[in-house]
Protein backbone atom coordinates (compact mmCIF):
# COMPACT_ATOMS: atom_id res chain seq x y z
CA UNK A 1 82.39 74.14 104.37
CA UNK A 2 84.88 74.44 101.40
CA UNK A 3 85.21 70.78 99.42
CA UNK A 4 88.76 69.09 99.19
CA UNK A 5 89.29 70.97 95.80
CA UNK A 6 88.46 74.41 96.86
CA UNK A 7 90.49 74.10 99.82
CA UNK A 8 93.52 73.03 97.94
CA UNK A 9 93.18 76.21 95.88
CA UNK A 10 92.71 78.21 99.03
CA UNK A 11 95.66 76.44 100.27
CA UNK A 12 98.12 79.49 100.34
CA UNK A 13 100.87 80.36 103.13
CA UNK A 14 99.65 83.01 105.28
CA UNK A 15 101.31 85.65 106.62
CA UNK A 16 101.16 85.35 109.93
CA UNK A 17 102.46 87.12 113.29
CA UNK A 18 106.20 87.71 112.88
CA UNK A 19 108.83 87.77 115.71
CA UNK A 20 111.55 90.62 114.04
CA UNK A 21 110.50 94.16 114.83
CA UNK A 22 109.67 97.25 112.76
CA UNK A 23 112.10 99.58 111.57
CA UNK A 24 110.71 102.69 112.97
CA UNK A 25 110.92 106.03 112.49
CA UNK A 26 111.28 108.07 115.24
CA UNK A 27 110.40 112.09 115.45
CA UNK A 28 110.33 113.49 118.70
CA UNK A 29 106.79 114.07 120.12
CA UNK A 30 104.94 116.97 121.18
CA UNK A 31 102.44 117.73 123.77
CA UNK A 32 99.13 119.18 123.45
CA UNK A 33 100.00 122.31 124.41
CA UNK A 34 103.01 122.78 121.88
CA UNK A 35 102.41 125.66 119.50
CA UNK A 36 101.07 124.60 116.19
CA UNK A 37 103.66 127.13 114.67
CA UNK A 38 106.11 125.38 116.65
CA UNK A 39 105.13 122.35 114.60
CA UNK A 40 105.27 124.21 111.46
CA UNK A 41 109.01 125.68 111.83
CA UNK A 42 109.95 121.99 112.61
CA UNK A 43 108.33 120.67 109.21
CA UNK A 44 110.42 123.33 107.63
CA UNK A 45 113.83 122.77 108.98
CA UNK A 46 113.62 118.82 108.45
CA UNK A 47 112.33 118.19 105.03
CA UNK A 48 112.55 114.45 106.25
CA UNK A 49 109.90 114.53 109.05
CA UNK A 50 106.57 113.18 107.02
CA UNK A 51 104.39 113.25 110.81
CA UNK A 52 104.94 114.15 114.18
CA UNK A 53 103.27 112.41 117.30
CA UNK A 54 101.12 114.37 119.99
CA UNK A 55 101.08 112.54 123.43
CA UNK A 56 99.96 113.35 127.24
CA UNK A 57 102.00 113.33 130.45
CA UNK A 58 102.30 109.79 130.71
CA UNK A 59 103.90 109.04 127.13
CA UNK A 60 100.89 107.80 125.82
CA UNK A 61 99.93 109.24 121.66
CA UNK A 62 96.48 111.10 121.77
CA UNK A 63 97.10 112.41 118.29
CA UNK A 64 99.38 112.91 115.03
CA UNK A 65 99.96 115.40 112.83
CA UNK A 66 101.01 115.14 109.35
CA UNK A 67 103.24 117.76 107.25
CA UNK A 68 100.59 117.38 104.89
CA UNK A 69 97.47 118.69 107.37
CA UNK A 70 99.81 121.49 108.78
CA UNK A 71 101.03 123.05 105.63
CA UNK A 72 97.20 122.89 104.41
CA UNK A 73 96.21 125.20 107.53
CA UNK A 74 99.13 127.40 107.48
CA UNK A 75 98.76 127.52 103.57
CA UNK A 76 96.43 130.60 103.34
CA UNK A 77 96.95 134.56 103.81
CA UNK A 78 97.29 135.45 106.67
CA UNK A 79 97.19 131.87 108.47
CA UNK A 80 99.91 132.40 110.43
CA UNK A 81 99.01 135.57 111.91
CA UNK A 82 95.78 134.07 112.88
CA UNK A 83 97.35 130.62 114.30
CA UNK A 84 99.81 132.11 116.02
CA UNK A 85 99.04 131.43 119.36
CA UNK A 86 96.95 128.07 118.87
CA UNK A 87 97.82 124.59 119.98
CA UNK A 88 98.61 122.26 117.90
CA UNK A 89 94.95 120.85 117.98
CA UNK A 90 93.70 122.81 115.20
CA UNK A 91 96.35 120.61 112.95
CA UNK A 92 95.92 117.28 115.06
CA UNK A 93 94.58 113.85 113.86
CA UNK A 94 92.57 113.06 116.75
CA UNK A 95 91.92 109.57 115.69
CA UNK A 96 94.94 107.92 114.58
CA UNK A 97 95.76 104.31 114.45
CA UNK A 98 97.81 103.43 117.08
CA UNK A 99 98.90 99.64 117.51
CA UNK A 100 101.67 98.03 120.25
CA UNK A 101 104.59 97.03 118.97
CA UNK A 102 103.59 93.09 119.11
CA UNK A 103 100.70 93.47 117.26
CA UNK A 104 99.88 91.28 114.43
CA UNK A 105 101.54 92.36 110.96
CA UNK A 106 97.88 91.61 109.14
CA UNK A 107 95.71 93.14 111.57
CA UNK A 108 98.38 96.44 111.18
CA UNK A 109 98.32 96.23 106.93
CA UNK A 110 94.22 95.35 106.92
CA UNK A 111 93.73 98.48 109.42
CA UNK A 112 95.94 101.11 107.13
CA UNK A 113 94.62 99.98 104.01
CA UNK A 114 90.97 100.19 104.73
CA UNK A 115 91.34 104.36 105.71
CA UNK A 116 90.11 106.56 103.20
CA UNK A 117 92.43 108.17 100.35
CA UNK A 118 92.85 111.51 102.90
CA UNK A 119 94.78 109.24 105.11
CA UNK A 120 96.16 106.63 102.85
CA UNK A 121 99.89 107.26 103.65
CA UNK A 122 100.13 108.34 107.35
CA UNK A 123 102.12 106.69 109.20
CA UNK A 124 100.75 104.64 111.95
CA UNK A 125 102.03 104.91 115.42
CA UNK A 126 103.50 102.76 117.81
CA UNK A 127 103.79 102.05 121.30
CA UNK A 128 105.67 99.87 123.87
CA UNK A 129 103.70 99.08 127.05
CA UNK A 130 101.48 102.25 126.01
CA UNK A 131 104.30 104.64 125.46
CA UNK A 132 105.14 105.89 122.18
CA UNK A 133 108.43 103.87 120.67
CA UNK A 134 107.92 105.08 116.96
CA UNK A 135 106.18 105.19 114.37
CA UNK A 136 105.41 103.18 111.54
CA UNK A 137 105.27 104.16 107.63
CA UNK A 138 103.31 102.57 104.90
CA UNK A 139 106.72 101.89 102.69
CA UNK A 140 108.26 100.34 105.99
CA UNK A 141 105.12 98.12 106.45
CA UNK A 142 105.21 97.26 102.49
CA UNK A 143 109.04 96.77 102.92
CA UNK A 144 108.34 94.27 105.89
CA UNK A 145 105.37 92.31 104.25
CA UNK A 146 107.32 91.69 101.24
CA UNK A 147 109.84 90.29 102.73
CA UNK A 148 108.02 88.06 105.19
CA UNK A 149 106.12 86.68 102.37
CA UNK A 150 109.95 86.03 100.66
CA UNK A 151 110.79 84.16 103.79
CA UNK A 152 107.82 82.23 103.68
CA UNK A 153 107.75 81.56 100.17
CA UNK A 154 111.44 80.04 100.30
CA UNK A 155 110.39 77.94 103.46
CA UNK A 156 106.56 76.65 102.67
CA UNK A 157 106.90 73.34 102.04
CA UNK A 158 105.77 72.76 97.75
CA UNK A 159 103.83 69.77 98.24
CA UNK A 160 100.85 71.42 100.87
CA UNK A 161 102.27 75.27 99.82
CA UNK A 162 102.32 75.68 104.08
CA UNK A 163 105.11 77.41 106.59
CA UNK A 164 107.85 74.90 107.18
CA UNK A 165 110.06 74.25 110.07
CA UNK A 166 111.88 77.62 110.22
CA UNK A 167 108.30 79.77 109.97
CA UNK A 168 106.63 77.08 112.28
CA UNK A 169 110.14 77.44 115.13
CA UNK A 170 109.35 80.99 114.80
CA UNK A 171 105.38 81.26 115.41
CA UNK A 172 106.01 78.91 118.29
CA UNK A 173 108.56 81.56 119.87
CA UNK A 174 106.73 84.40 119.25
CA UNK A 175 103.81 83.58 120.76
CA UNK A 176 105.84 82.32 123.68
CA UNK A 177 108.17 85.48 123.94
CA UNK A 178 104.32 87.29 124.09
CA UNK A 179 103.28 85.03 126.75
CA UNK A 180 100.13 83.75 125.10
CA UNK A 181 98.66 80.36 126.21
CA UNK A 182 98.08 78.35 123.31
CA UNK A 183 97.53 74.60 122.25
CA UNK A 184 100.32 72.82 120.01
CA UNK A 185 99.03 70.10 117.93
CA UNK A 186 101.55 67.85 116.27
CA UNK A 187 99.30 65.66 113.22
CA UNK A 188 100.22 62.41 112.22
CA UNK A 189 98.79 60.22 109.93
CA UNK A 190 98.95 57.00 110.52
CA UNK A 191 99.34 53.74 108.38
CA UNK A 192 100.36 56.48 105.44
CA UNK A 193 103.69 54.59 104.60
CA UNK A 194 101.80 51.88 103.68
CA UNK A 195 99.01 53.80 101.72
CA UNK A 196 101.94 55.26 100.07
CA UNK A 197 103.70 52.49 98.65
CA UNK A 198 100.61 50.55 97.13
CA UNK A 199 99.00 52.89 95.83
CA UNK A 200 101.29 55.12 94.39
CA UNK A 201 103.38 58.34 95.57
CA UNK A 202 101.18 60.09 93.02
CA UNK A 203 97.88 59.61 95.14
CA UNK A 204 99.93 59.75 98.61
CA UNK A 205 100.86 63.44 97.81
CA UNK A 206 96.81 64.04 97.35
CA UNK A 207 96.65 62.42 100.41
CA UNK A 208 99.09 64.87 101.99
CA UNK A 209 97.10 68.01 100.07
CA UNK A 210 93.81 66.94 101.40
CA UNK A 211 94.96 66.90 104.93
CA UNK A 212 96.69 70.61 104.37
CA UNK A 213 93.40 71.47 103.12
CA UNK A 214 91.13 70.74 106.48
CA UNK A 215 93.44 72.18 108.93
CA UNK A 216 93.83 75.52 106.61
CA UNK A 217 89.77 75.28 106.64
CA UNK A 218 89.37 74.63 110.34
CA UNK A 219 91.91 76.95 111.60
CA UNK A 220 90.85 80.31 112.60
CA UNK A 221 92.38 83.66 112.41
CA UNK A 222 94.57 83.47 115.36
CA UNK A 223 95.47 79.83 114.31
CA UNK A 224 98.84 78.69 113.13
CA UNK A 225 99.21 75.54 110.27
CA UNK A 226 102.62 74.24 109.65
CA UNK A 227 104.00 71.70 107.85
CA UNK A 228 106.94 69.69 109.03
CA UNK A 229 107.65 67.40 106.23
CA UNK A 230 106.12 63.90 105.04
CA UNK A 231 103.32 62.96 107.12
CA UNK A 232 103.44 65.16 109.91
CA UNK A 233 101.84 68.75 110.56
CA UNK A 234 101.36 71.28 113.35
CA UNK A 235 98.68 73.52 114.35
CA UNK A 236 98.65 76.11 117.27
CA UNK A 237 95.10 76.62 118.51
CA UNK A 238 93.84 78.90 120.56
CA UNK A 239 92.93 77.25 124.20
CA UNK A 240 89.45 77.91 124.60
CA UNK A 241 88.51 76.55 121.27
CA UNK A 242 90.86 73.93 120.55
CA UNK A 243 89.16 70.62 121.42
CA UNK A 244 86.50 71.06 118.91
CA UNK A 245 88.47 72.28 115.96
CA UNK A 246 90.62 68.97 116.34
CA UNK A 247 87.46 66.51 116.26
CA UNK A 248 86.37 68.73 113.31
CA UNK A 249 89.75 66.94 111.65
CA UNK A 250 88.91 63.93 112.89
CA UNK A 251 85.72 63.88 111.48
CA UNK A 252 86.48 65.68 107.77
CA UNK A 253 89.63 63.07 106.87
CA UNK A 254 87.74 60.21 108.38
CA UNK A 255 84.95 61.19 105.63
CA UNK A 256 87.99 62.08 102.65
CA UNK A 257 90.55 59.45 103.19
CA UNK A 258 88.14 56.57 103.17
CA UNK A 259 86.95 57.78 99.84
CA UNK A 260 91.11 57.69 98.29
CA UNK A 261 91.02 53.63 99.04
CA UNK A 262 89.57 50.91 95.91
CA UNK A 263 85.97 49.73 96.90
CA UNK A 264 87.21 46.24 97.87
CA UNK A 265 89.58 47.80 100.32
CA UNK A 266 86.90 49.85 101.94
CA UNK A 267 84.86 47.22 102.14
CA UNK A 268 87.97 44.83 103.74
CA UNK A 269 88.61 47.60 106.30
CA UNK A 270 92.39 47.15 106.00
CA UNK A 271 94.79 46.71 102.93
CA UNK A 272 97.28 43.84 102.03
CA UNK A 273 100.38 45.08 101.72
CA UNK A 274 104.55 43.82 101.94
CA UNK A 275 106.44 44.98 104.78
CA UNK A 276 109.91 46.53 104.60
CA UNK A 277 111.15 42.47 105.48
CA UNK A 278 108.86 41.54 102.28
CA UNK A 279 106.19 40.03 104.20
CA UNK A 280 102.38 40.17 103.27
CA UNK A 281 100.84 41.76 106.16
CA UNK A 282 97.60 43.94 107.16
CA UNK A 283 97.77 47.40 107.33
CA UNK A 284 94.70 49.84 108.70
CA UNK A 285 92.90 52.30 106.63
CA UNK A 286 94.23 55.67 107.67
CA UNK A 287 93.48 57.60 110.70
CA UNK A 288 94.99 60.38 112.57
CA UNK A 289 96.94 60.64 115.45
CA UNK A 290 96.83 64.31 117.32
CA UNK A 291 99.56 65.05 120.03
CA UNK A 292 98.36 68.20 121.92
CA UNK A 293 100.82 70.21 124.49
CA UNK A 294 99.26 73.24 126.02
CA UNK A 295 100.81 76.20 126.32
CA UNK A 296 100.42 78.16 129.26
CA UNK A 297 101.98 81.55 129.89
CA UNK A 298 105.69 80.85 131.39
CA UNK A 299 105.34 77.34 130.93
CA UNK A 300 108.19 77.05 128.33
CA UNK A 301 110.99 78.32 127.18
CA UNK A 302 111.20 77.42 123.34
CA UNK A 303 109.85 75.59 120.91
CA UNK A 304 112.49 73.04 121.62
CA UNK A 305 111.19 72.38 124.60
CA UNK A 306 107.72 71.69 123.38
CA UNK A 307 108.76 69.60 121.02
CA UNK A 308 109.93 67.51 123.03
CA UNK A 309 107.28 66.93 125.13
CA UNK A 310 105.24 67.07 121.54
CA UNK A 311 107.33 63.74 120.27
CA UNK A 312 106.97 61.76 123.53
CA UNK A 313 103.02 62.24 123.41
CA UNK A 314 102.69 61.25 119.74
CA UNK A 315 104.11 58.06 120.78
CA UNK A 316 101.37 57.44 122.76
CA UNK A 317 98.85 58.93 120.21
CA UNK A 318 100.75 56.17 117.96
CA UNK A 319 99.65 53.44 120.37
CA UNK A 320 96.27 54.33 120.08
CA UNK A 321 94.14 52.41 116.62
CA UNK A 322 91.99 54.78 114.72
CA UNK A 323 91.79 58.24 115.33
CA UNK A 324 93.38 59.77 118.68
CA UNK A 325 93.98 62.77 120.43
CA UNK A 326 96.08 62.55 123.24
CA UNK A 327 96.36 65.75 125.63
CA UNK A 328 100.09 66.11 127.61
CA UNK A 329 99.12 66.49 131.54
CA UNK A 330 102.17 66.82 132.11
CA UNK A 331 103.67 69.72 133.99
CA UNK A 332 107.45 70.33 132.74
CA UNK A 333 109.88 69.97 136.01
CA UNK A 334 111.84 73.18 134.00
CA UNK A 335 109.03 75.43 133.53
CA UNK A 336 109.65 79.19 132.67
CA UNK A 337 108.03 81.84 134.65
CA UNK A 338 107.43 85.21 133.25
């Protein structure tokens, strides 16, 4: 487990699954029986064409082939003469990577950048409900990256350096418009107002940074942390896990925030602090409250929707003292089915 400082450093917007599309190149395929020569006079009337997919009957890629593996074949005496009537399996990548169109930007870059130096700059191909749609270049996927991690730079909030409401509107959509099931927690913490105003805005914003901090270091791989502004945050967890990632909050900020209070308060339980109406009153030490709306397949339509299931459970999460999680049973009247 990282400690509040090291997670603050590690605190960094990810790049995470985004909902625009490649911009894909798009050579027409061959088969496995196409003539490798075939191949070859195509490389040489289109300067352009970089690789060329191989795929069977049913659409599906078995294979690519690069202009740089075909003029290495057909680069010796006599090559031609001697390739004449092979397939284009003697010049085939038999192993290429091959991801569907909705796959995960990272997973995509972390695959191409881990092949060796032979295969550093093919292109990686595409499908669409196993067909080939196109296929993918390094400079495109550069191209794409960069400017995700633009967007994400201009929207992460500067306070807890995570997605804001655009990137967070976004995730929520795109995992919907892939039909995955997922758990939206909306994170609250409570009796921070008052935290904030007598102690200091200074110590409120490391208040804010410490609770970026555990849900970056709980959240998984396939996990989503967002900030919304102030005190509130959002996390989407994956359903089968969820539950025990969000006591793992619980627990970490029950252990942190008590240590951000004065001795004497800790030892009160509660601080003494003026209301908005200038009265001395009692305020709890912080806790948080966790509104959770699952996400099943079809079940919504938009993130607007969930939210506003989202904002009617944290009101009851509100109502709750200490920490809370409070699950949504309810089934919306307008659910979307796929």
């Amino acid at each position: 487990m990282m400690n509040a400082t090291q997670r603050q450093l590690a605190s960094q917007p990810q790049i995470q699954s985004e909902a625009s599309r490649f911009e894909l190149e798009s050579p027409e395929p061959v088969q496995l029986l196409t003539l490798a020569v075939d191949v070859l006079n195509q490389f040489s009337r289109d300067d352009t064409i970089m690789a060329i997919p191989v795929i069977n009957e049913l659409l599906q890629p078995v294979g690519l082939i690069t202009r740089r593996k075909t003029l290495a074949v057909f680069g010796h005496k006599f090559s031609y003469e001697l390739n004449s009537r092979k397939t284009v399996e003697i010049i085939m990548e038999k192993q290429p990577l091959i991801f569907d169109s909705g796959s995960d930007i990272e997973a995509i870059s972390r695959a191409m950048t881990k092949r060796d130096s032979m295969h550093a700059f093919d292109p990686a191909i595409m499908t669409l409900n196993g067909e080939y749609c196109g296929l993918l270049s390094v400079i495109t996927l550069l191209k794409r990256m960069t400017d995700i991690r633009i967007e994400l730079a201009l929207d992460s909030n500067p306070l807890s350096r995570l997605p804001g409401n655009n990137s967070i509107n976004q995730e929520v959509d795109h995992r919907l418009q892939q039909n995955k099931s997922f758990m939206l927690c909306y994170i609250d913490i409570d009796s921070f107002k008052a935290f904030n105003d007598y102690y200091g805005y200074e110590r409120g914003d490391r208040v804010i940074q410490v609770v970026a901090g555990i849900l970056k270091d709980v959240s998984g791989s396939n996990d989503f942390v967002g900030h919304i502004g102030g005190d509130d945050f959002v996390m989407l967890l994956e359903a089968d896990n969820w539950r025990s990632k969000a006591e793992l909050i619980l627990q970490y900020f029950s252990t942190e925030s008590i240590l951000m209070y004065q001795a004497e308060d800790r030892e009160r339980g509660y601080i003494i602090a003026e209301s908005r109406q200038g009265q001395q009153l009692h305020f709890d030490l912080m806790s948080l409250s966790m509104a959770v709306v699952p996400c099943e397949s079809g079940l919504y339509s938009s993130h607007i929707a969930i939210a506003e299931v989202a904002c009617e459970v944290k009101h009851q999460a509100k109502h709750q003292a200490g920490n809370s999680i409070v699950v949504n049973r309810r089934i919306p009247q307008t659910s979307v089915h796929s």
